[in-house]
N, C-alpha and C. Protein backbone atom coordinates (compact mmCIF):
# COMPACT_ATOMS: atom_id res chain seq x y z
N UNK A 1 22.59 11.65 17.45
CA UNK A 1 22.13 11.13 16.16
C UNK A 1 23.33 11.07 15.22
N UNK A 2 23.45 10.39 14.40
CA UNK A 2 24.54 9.64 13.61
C UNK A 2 24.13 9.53 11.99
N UNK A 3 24.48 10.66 11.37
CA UNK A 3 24.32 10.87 10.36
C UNK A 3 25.39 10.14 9.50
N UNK A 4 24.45 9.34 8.37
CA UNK A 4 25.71 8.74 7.25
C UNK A 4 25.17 9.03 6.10
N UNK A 5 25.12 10.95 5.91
CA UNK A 5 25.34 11.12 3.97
C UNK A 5 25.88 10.67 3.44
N UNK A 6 25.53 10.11 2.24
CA UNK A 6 26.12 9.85 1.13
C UNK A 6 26.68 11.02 0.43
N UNK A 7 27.62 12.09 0.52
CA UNK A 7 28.20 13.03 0.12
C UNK A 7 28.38 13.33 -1.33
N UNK A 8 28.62 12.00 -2.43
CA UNK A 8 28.30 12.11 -3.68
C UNK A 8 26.87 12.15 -4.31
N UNK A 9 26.20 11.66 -3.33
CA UNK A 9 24.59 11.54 -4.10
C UNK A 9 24.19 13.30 -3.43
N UNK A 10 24.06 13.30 -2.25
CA UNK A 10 24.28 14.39 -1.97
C UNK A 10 24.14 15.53 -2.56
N UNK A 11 25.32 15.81 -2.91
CA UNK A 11 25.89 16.81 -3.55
C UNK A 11 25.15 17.62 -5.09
N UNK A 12 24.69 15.98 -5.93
CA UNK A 12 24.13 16.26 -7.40
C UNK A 12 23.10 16.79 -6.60
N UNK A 13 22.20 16.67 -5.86
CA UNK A 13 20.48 17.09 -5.51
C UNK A 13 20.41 18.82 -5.80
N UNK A 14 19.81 19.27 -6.45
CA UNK A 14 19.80 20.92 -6.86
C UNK A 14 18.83 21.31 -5.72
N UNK A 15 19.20 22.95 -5.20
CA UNK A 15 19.28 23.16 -4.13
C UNK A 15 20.15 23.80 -2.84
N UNK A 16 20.03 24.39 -2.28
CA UNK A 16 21.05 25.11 -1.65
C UNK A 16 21.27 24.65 -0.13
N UNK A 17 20.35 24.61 0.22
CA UNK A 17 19.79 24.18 1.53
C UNK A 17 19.54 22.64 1.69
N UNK A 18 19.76 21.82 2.88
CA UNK A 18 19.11 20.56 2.59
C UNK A 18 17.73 20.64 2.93
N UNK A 19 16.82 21.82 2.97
CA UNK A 19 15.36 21.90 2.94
C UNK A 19 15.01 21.55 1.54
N UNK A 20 15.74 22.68 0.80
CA UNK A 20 15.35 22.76 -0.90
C UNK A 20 16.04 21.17 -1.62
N UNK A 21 17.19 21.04 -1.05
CA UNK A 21 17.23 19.70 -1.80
C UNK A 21 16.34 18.65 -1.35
N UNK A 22 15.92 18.27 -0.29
CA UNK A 22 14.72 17.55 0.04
C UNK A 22 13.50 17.34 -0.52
N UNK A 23 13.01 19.03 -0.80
CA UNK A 23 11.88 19.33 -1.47
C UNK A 23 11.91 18.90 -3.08
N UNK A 24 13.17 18.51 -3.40
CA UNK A 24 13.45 18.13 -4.49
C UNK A 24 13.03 17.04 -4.90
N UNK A 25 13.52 16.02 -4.02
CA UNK A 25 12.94 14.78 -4.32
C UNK A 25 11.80 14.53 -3.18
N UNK A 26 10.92 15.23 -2.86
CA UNK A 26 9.33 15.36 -2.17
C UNK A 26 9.08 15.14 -1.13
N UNK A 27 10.05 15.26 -0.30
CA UNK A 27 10.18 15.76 1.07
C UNK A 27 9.68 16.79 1.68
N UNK A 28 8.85 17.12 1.83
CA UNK A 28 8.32 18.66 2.62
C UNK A 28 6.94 18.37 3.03
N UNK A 29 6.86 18.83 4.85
CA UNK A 29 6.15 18.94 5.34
C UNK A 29 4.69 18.50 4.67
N UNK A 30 3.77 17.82 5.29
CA UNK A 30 2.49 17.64 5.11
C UNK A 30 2.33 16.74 3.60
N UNK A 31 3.53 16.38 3.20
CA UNK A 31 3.52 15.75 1.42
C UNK A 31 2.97 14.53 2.30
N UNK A 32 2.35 12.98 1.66
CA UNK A 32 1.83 11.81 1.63
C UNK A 32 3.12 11.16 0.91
N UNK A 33 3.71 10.12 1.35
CA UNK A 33 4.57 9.43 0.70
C UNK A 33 4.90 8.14 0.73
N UNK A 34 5.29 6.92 -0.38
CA UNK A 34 5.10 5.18 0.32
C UNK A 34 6.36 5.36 1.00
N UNK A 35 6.31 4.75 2.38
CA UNK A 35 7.44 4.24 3.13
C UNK A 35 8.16 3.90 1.99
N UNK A 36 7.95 2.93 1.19
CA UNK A 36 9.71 2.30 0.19
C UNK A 36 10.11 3.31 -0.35
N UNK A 37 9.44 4.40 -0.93
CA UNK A 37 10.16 5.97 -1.90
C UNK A 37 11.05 6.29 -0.22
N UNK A 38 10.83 6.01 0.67
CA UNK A 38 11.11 7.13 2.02
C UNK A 38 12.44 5.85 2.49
N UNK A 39 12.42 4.65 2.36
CA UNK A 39 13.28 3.77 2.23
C UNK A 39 14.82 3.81 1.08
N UNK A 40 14.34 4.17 0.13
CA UNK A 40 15.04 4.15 -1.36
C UNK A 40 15.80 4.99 -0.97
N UNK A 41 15.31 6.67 -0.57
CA UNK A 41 15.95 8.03 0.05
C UNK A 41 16.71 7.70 0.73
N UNK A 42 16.51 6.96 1.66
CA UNK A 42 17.56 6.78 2.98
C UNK A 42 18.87 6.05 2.68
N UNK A 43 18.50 5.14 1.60
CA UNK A 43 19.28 4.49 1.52
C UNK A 43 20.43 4.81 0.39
N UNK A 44 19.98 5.50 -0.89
CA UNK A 44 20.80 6.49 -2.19
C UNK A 44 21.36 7.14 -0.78
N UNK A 45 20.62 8.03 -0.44
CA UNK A 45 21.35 9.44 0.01
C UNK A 45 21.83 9.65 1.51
N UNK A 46 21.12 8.49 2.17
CA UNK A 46 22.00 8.56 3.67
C UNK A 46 21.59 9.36 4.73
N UNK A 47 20.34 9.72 4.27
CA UNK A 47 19.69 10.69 5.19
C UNK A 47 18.66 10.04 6.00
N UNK A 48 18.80 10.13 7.32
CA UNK A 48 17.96 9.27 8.30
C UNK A 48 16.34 9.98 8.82
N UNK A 49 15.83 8.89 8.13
CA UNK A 49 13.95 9.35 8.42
C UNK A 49 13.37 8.61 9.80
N UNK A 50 13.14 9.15 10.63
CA UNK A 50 12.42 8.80 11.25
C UNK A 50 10.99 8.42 11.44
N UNK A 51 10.48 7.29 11.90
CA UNK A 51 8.69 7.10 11.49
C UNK A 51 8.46 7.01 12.96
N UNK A 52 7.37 7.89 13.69
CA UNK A 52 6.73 8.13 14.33
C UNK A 52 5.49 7.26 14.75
N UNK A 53 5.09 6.90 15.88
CA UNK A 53 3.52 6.00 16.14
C UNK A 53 2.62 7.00 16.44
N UNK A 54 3.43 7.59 17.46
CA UNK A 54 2.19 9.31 18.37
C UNK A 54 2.75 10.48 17.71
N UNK A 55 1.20 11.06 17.48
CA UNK A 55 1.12 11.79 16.76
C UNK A 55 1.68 13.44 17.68
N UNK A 56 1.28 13.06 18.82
CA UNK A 56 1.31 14.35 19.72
C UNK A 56 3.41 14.43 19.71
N UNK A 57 3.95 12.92 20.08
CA UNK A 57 5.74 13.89 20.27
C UNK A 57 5.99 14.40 18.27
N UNK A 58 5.47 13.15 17.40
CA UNK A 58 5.84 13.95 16.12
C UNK A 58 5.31 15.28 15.82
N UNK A 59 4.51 15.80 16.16
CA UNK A 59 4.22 17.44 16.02
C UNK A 59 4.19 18.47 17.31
N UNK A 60 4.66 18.10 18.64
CA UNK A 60 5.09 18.86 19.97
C UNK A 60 6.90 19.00 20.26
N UNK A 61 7.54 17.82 19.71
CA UNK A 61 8.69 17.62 20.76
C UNK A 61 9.28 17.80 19.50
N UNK A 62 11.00 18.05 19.67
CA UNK A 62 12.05 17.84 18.82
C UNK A 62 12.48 16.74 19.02
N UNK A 63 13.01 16.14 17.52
CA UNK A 63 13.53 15.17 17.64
C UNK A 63 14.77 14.56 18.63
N UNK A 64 15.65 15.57 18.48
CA UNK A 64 16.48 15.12 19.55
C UNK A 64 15.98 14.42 21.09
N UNK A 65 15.28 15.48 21.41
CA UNK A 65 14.75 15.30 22.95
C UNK A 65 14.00 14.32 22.97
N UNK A 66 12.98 13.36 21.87
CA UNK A 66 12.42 12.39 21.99
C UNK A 66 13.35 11.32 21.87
N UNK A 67 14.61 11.24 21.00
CA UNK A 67 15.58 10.27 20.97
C UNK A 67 16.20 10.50 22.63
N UNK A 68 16.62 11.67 23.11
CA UNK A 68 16.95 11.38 24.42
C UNK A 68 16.55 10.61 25.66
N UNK A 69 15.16 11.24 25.32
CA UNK A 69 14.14 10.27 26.60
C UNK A 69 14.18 8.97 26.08
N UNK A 70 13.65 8.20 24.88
CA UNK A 70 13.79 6.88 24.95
C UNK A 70 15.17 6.44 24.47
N UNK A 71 16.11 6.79 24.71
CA UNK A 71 17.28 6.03 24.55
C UNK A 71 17.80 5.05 25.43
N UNK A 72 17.46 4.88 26.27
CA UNK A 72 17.53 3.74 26.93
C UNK A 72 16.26 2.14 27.42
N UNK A 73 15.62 2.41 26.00
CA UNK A 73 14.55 1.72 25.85
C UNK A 73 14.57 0.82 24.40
N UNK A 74 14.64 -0.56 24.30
CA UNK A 74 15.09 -0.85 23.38
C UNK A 74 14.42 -0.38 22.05
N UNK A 75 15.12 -0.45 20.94
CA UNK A 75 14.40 0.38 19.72
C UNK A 75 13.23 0.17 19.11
N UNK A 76 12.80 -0.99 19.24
CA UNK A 76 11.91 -1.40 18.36
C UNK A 76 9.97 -1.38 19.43
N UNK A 77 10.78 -0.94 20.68
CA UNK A 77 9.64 -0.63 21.69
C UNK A 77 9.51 1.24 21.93
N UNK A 78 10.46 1.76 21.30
CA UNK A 78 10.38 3.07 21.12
C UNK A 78 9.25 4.16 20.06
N UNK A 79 8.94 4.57 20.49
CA UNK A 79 7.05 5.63 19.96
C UNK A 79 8.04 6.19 18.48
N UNK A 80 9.35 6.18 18.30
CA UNK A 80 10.01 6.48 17.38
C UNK A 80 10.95 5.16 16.78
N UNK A 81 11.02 5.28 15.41
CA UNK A 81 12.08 4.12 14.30
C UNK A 81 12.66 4.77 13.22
N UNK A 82 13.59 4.56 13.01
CA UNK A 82 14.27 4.48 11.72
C UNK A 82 13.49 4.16 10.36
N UNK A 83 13.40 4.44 9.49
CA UNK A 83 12.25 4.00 8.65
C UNK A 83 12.82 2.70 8.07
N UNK A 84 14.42 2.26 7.87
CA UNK A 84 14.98 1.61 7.28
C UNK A 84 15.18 0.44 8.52
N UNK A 85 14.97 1.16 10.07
CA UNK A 85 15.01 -0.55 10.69
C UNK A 85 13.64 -0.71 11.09
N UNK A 86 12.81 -0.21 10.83
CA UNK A 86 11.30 -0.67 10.60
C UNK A 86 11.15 -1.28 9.72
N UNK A 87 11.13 -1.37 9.09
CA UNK A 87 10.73 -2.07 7.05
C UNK A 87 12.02 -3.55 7.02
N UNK A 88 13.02 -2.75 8.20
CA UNK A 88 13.99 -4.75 8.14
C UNK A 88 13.14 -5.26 9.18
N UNK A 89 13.00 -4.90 10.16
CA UNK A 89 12.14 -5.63 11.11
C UNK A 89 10.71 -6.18 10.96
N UNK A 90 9.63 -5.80 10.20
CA UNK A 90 8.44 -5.72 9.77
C UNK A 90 8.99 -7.11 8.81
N UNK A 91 9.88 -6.80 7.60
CA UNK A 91 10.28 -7.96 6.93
C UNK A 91 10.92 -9.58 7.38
N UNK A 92 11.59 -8.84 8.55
CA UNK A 92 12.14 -10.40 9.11
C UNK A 92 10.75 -11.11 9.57
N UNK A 93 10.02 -10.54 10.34
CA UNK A 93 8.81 -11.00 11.45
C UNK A 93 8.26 -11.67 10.22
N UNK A 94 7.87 -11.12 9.00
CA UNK A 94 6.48 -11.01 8.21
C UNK A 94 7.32 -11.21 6.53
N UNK A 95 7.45 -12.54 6.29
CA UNK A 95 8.28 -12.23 4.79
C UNK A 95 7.01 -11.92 3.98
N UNK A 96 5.89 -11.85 4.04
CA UNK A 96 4.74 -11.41 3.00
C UNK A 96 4.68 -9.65 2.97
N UNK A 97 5.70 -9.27 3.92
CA UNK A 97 4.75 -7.96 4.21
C UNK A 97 5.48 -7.35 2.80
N UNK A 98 6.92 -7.34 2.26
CA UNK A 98 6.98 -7.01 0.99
C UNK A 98 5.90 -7.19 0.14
N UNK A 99 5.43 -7.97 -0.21
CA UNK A 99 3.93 -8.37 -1.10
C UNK A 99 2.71 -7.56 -0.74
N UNK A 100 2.88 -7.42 0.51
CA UNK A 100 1.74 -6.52 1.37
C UNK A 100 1.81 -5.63 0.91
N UNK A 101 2.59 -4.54 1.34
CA UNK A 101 3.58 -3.33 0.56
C UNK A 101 2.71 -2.88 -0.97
N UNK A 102 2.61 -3.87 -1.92
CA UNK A 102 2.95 -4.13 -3.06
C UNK A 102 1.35 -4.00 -3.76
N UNK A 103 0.44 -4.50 -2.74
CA UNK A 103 -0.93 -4.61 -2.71
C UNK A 103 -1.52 -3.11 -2.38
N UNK A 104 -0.80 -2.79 -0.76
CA UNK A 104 -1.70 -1.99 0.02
C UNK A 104 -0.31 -1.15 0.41
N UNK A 105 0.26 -0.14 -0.49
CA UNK A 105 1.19 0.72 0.08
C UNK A 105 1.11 1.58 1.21
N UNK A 106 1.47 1.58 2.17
CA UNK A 106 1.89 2.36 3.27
C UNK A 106 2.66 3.36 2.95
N UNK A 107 1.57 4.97 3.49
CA UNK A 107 1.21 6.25 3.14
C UNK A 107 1.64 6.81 4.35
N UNK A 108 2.73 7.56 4.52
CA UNK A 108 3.10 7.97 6.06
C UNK A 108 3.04 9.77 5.38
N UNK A 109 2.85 10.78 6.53
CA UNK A 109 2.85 12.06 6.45
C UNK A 109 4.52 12.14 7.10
N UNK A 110 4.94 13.17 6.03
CA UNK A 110 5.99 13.75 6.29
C UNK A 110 5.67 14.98 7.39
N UNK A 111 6.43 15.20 8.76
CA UNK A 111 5.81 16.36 9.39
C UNK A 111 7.03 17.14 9.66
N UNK A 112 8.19 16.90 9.71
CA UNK A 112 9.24 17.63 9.49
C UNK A 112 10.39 17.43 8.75
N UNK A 113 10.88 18.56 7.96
CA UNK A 113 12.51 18.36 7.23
C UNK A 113 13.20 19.37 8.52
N UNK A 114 14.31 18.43 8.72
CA UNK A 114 15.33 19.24 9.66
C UNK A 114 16.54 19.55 9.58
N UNK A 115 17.50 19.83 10.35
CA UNK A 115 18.87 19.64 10.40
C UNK A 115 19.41 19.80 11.59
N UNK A 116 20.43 18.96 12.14
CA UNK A 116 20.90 18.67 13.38
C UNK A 116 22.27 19.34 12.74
N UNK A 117 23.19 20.15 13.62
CA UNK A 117 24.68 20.13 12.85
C UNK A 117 24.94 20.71 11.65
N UNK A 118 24.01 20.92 10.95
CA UNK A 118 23.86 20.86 9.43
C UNK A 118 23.90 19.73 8.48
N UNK A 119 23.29 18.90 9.31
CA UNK A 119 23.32 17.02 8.87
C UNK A 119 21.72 17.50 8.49
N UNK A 120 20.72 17.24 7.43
CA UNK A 120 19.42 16.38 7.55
C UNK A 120 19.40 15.72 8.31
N UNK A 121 17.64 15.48 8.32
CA UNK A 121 16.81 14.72 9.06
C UNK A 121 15.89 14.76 8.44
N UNK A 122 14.85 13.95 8.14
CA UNK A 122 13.58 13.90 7.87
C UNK A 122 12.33 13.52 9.20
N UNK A 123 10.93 13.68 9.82
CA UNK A 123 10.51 13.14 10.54
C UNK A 123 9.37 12.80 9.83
N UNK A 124 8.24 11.61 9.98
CA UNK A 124 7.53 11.18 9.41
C UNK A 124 6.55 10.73 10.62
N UNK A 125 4.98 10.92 10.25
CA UNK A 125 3.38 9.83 10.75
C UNK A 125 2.95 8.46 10.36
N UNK A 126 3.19 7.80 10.66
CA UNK A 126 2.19 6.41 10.63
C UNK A 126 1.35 6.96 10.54
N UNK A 127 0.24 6.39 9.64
CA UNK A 127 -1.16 7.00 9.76
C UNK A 127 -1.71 5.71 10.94
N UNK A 128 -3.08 6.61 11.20
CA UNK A 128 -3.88 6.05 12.33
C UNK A 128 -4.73 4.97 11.90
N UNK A 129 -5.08 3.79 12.44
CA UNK A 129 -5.63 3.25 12.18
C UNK A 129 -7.19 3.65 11.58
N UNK A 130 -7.47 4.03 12.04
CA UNK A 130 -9.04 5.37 11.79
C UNK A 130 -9.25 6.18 10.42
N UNK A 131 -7.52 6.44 10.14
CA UNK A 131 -7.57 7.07 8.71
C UNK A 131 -7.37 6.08 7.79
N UNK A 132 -7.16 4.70 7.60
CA UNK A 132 -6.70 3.31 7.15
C UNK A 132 -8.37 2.76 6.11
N UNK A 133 -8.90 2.85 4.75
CA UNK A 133 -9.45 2.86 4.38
C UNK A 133 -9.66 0.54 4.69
N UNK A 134 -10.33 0.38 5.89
CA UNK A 134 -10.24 -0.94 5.92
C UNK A 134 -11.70 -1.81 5.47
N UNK A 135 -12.58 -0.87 4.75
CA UNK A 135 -13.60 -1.24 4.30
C UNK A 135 -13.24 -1.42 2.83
N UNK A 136 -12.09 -1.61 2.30
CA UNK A 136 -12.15 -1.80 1.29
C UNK A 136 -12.30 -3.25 1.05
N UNK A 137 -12.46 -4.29 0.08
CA UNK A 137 -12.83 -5.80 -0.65
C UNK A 137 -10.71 -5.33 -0.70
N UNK A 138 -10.48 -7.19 -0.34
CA UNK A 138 -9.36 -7.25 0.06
C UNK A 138 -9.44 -8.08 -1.15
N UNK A 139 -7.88 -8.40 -1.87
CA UNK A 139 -7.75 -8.52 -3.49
C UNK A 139 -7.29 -10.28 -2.83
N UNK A 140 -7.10 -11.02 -4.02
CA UNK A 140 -6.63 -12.41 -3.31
C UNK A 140 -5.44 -11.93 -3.29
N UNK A 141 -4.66 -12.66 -2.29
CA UNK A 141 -3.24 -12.62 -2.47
C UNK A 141 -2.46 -12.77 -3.92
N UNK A 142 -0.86 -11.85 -3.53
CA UNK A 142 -0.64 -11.93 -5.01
C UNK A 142 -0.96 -11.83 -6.58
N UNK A 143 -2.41 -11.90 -6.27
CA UNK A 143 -3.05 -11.23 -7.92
C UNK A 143 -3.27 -10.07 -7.81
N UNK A 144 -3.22 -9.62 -9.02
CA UNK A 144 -3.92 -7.90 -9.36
C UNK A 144 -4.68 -7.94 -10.55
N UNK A 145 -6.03 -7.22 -10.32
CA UNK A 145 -6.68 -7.25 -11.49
C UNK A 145 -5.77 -6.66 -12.56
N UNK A 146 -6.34 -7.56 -13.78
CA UNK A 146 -5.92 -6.95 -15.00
C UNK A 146 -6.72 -6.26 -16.02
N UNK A 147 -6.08 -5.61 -16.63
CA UNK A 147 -6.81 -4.40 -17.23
C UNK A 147 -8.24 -5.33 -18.32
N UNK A 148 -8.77 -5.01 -18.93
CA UNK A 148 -10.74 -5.65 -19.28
C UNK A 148 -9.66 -6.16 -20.60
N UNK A 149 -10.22 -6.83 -21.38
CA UNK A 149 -9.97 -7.67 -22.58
C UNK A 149 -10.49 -6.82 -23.76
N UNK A 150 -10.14 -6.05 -24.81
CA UNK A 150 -10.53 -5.48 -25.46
C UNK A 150 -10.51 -6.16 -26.48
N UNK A 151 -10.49 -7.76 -26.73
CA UNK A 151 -11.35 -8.25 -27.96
C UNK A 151 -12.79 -8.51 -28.49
């Protein structure tokens, strides 16, 4: 794994540990968070999140050993992603899915803060389709209600 901190952003995060600096900006275990806050992170501070499909290697296996076994499987067919080449890939396929995003934010569980080396790591859940509130009235595209008319 190939860590690229950002060593100046880094550094300001209060905190001693990269657990506690994590927890700083809301990283810790079992928190709910939008993929883009988990995007933004990766990208200020250089710390690589992983997003998970199965639920059983994100809470059984270490990360390493799941990057070992599929490393010779191309990435984007791997039970594990990058959160930052998921969200480019999702975007190339799908230029609406930003807008999507924007409508219907994508809520992933944080299930581990780590450290390899003394590098971070973050690991993260896709939620399940099952937990996916899809009975909701779908908005038209691009609009959002606006707040009632108080004249």
């Amino acid at each position: 794994m190939i860590c690229m901190i950002n060593k100046t952003a880094w550094a300001v995060l209060p905190g001693a540990t990269p657990k506690e600096k994590l927890a700083h900006i809301g990283l810790v275990p079992k928190a709910a968070v939008d993929i883009r806050k988990l995007q933004t992170i990766a990208d200020n501070y250089g710390v690589p999140i992983y997003l998970f499909f199965e639920e059983s290697l994100a809470r059984t296996r270490t990360l390493p050993s799941v990057l070992s076994e599929f490393s010779n499987v191309p990435e984007y067919e791997r039970p594990v992603i990058l959160v930052t080449s998921f969200l480019r890939f999702t975007q190339e396929n799908d230029p609406s899915f930003v807008q999507t995003l924007e409508e219907f934010p994508l809520v992933v569980e944080i299930v581990l803060v780590g450290e390899i080396q003394g590098e971070p790591y973050v690991t993260c859940l896709m939620p399940f389709l099952d937990e996916l509130d899809v009975s909701a009235e779908l908005p038209e595209p691009g609009l959002h209600a606006l707040p009632p008319d108080k004249s």
